[in-house]
N, C-alpha and C. Protein backbone atom coordinates (compact mmCIF):
# COMPACT_ATOMS: atom_id res chain seq x y z
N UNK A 1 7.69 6.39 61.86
CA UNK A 1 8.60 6.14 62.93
C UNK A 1 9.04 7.40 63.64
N UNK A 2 9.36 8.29 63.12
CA UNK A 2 9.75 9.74 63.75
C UNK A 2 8.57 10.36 64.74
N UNK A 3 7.38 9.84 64.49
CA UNK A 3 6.68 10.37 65.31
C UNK A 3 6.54 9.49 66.90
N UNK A 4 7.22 8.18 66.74
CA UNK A 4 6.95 7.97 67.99
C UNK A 4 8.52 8.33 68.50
N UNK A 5 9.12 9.17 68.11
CA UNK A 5 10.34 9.55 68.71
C UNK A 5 10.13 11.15 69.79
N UNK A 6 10.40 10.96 70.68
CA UNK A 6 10.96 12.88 71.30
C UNK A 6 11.22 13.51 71.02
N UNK A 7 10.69 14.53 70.57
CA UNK A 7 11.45 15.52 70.10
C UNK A 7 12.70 16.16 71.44
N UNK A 8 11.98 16.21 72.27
CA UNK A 8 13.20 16.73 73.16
C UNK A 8 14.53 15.99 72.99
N UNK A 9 14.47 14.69 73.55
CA UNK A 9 15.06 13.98 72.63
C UNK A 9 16.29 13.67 71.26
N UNK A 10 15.36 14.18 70.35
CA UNK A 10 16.14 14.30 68.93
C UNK A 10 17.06 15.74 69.23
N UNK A 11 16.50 16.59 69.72
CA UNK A 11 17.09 18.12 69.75
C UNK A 11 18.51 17.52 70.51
N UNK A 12 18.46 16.93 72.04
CA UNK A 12 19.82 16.84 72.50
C UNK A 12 20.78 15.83 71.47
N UNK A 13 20.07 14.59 70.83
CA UNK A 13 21.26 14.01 70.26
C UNK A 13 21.95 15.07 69.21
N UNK A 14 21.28 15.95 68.32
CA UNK A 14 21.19 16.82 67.52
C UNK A 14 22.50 17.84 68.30
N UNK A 15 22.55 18.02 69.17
CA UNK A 15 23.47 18.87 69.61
C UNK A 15 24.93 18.66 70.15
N UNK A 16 24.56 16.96 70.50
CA UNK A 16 25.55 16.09 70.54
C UNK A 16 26.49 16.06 69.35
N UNK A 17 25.82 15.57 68.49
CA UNK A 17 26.19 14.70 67.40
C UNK A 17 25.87 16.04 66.03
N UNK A 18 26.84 16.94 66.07
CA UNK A 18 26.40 18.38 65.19
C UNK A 18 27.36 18.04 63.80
N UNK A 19 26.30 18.26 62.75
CA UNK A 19 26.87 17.90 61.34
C UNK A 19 28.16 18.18 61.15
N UNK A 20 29.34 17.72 60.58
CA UNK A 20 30.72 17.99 59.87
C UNK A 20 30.56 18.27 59.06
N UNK A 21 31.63 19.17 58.89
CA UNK A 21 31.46 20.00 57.33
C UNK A 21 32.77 19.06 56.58
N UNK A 22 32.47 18.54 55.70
CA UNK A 22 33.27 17.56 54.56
C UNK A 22 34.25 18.21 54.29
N UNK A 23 34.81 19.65 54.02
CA UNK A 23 36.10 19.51 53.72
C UNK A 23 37.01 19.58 54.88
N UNK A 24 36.63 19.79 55.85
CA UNK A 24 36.80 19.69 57.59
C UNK A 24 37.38 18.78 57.56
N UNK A 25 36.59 17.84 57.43
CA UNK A 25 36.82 16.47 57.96
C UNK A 25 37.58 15.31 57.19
N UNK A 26 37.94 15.92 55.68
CA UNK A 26 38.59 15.13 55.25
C UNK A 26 40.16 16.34 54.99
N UNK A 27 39.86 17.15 55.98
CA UNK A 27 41.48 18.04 55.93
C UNK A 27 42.16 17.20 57.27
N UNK A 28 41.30 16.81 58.34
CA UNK A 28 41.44 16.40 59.38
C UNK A 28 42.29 14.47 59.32
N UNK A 29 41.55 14.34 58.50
CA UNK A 29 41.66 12.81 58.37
C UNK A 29 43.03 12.93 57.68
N UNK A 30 43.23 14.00 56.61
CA UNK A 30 44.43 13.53 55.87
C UNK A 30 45.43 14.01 56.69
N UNK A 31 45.63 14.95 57.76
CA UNK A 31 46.34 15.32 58.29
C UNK A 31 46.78 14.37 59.63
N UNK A 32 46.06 13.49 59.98
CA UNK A 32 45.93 12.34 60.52
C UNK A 32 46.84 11.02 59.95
N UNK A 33 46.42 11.07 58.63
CA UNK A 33 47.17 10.02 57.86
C UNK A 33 48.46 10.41 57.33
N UNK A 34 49.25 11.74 56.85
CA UNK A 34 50.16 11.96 57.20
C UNK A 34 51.24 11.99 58.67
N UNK A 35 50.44 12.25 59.93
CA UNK A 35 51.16 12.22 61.10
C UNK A 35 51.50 10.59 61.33
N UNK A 36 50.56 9.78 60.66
CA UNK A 36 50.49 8.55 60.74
C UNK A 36 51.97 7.72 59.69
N UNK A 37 51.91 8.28 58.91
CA UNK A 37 53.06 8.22 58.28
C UNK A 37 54.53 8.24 58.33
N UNK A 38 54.00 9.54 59.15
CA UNK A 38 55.91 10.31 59.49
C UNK A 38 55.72 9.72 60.77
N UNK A 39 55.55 8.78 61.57
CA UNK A 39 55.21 8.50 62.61
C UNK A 39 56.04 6.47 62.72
N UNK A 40 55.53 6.19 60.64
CA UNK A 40 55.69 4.91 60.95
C UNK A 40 57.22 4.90 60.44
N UNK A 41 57.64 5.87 59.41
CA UNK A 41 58.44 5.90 58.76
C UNK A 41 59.85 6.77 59.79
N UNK A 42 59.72 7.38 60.96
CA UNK A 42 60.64 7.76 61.91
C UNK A 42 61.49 6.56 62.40
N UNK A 43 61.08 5.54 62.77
CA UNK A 43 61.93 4.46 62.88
C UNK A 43 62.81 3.89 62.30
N UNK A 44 62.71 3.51 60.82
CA UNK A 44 63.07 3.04 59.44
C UNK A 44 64.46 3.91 59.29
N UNK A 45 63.75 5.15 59.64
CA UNK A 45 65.14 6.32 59.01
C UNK A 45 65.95 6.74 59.92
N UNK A 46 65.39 6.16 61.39
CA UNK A 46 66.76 6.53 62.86
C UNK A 46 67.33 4.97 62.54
N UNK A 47 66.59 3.81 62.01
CA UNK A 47 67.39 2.56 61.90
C UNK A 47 68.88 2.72 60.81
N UNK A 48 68.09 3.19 59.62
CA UNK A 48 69.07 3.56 58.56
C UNK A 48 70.17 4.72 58.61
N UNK A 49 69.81 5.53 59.25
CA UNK A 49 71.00 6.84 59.67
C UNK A 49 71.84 6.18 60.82
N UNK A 50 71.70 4.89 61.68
CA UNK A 50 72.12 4.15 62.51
C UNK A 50 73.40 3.47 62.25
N UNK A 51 72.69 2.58 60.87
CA UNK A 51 73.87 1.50 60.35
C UNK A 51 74.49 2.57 59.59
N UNK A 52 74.29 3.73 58.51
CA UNK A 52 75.13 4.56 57.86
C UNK A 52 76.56 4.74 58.81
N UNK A 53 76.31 5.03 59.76
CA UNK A 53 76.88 5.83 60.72
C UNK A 53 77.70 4.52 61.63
N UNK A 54 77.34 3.37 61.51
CA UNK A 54 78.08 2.35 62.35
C UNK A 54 78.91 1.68 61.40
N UNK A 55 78.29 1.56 60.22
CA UNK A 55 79.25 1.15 58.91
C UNK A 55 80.39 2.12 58.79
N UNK A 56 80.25 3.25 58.73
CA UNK A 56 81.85 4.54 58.36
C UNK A 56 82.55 4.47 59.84
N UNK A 57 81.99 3.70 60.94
CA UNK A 57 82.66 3.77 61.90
C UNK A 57 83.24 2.70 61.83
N UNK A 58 82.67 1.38 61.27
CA UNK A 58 83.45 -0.04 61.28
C UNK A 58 84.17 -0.51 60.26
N UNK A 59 84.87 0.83 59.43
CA UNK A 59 85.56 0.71 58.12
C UNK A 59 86.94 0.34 58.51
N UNK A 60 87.61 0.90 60.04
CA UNK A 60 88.95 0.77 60.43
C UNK A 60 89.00 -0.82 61.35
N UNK A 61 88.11 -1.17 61.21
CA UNK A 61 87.86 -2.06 62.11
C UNK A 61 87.59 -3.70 60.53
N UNK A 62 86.75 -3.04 59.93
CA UNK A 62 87.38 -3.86 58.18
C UNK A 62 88.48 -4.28 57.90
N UNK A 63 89.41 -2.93 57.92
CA UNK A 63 91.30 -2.51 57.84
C UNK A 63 91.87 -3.90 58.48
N UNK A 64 91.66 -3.68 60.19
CA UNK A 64 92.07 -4.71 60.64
C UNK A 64 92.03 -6.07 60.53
N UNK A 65 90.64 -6.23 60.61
CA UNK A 65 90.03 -7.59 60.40
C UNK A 65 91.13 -8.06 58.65
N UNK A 66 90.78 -7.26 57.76
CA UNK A 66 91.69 -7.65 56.60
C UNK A 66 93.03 -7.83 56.84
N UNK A 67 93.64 -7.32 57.41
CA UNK A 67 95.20 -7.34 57.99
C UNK A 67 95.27 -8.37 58.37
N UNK A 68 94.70 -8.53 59.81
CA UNK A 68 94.67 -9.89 60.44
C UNK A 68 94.47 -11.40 59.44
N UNK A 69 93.73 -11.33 59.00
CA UNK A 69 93.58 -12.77 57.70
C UNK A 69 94.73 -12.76 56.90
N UNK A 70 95.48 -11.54 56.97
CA UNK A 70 96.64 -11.78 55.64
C UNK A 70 97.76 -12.21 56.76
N UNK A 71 97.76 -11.96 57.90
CA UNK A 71 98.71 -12.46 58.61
C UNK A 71 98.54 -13.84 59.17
N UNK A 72 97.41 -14.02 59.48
CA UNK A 72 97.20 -15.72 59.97
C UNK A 72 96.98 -16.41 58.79
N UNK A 73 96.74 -15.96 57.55
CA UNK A 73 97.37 -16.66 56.17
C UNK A 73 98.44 -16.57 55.40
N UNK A 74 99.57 -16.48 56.47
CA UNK A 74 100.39 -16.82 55.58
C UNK A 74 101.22 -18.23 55.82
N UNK A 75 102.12 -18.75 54.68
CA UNK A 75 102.22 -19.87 54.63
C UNK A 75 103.40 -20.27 55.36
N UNK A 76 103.54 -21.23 56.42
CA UNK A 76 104.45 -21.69 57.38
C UNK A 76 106.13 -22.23 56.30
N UNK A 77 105.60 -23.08 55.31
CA UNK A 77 106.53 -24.04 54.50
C UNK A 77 106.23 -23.80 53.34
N UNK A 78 107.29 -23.56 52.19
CA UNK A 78 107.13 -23.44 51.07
C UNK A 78 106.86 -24.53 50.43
N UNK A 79 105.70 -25.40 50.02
CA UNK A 79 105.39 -26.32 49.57
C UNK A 79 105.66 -26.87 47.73
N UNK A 80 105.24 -25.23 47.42
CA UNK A 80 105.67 -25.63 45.97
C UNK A 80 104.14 -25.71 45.39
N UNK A 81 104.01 -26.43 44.52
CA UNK A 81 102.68 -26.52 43.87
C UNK A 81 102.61 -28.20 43.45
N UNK A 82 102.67 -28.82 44.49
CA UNK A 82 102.82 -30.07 44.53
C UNK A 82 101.32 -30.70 45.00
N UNK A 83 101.25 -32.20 44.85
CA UNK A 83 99.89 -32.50 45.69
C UNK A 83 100.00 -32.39 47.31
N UNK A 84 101.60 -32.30 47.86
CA UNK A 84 101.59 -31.77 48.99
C UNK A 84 101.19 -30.94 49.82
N UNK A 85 100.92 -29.99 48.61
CA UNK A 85 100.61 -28.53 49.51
C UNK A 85 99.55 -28.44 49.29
N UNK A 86 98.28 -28.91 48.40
CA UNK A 86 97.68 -28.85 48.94
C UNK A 86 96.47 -29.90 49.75
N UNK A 87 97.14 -30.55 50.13
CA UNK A 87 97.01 -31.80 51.30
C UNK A 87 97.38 -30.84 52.49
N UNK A 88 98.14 -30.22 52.51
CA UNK A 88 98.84 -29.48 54.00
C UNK A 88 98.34 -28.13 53.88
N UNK A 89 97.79 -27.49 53.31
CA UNK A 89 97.20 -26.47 52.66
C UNK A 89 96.85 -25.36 54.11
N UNK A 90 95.67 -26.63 54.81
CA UNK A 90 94.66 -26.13 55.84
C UNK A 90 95.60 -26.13 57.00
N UNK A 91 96.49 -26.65 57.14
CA UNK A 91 97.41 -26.70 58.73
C UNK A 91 98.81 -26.10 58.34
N UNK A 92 99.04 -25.78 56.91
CA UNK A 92 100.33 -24.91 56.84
C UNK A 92 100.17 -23.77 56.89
N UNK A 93 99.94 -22.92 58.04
CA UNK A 93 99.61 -20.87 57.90
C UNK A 93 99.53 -21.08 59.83
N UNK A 94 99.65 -19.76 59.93
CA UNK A 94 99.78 -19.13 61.14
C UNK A 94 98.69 -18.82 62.07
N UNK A 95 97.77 -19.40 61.03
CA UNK A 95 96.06 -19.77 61.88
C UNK A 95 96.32 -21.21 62.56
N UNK A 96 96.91 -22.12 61.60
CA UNK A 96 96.46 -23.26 62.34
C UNK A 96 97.64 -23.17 63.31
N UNK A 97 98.85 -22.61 63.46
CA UNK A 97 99.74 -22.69 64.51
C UNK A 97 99.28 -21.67 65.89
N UNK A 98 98.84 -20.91 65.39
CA UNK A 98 97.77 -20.17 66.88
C UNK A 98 96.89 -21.08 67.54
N UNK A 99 96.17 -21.77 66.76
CA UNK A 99 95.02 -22.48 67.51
C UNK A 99 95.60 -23.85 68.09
N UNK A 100 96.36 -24.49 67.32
CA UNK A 100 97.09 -25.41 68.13
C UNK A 100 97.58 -24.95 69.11
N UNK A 101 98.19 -23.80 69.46
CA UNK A 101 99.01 -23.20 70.75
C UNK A 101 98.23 -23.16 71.68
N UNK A 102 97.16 -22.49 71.42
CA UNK A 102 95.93 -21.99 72.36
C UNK A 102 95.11 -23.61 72.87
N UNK A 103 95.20 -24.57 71.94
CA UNK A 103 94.58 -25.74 72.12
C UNK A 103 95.09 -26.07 72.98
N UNK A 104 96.75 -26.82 73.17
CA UNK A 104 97.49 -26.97 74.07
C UNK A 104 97.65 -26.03 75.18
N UNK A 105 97.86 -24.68 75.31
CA UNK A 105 97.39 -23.87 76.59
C UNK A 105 96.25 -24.51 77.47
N UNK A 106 94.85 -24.73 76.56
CA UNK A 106 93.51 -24.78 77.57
C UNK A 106 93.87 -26.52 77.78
N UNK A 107 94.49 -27.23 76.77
CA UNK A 107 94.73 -28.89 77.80
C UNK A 107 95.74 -28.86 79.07
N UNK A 108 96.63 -28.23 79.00
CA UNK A 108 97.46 -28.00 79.94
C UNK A 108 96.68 -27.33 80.99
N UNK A 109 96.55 -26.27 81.05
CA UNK A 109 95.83 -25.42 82.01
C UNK A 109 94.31 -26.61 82.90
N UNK A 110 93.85 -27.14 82.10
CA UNK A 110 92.51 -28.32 82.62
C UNK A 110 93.58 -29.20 83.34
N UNK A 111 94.66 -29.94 83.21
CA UNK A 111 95.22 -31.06 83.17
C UNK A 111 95.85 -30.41 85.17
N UNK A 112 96.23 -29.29 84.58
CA UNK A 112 96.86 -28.85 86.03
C UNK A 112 95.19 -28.60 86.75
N UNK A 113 94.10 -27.94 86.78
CA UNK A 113 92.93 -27.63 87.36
C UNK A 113 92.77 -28.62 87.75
N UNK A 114 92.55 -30.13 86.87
CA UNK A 114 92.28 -31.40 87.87
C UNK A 114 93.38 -32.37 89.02
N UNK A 115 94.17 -31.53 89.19
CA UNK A 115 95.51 -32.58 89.64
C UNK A 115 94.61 -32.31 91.23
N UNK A 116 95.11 -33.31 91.57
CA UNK A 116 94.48 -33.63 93.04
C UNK A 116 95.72 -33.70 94.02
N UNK A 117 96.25 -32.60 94.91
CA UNK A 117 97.11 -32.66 95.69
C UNK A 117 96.85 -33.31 97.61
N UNK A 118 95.94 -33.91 97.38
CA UNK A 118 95.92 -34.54 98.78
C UNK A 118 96.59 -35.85 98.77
């Protein structure tokens, strides 16, 4: 088979296509597969240095949020430890008297939006 080939031919692919030297090419490749690495793993660690950094910022913002629940839980009527209280349990605290307020605000407020003055 080589003889029905060109030599002119073989010489240009030959010059094209010029042998690699193996430790070349596998210094190349690994240096490849490291850039490939620190490349996939850059994301992961701007994600994680992200939340580090949004978590120590949302610690005062925890504070509050905890504050707030101890204040809209607390208890309107001293019930006692009766089956009363806790039957009334869910509507005796300062949550359910906010949202009732606010409930009645947005019916009132609709009730006046639809009045028809003509």
């Amino acid at each position: 088979m080589s003889e029905d080939r060109e030599p002119l031919l073989q010489e240009l692919f030959a010059e094209i296509h010029p042998e690699l030297d193996a430790q070349k090419f596998t210094a190349k490749v690994m240096a490849r597969t490291r850039l490939l690495r620190v490349r996939q793993m850059a994301p992961w660690l701007a994600a994680a240095l992200l939340i580090a950094v949004g978590a120590s910022l949302l610690v005062p913002l925890q504070d509050f949020a905890l504050l707030l629940s101890r204040v809209l839980s607390i208890t309107l009527i001293d019930l006692g430890e009766s089956w009363a209280a806790w039957l009334f349990t869910p509507i005796n605290n300062v949550a359910s008297l906010v949202i009732i307020g606010v409930k009645a605000i947005r019916m009132g407020r609709k009730k006046i939006m639809r009045t028809s003055y003509a």
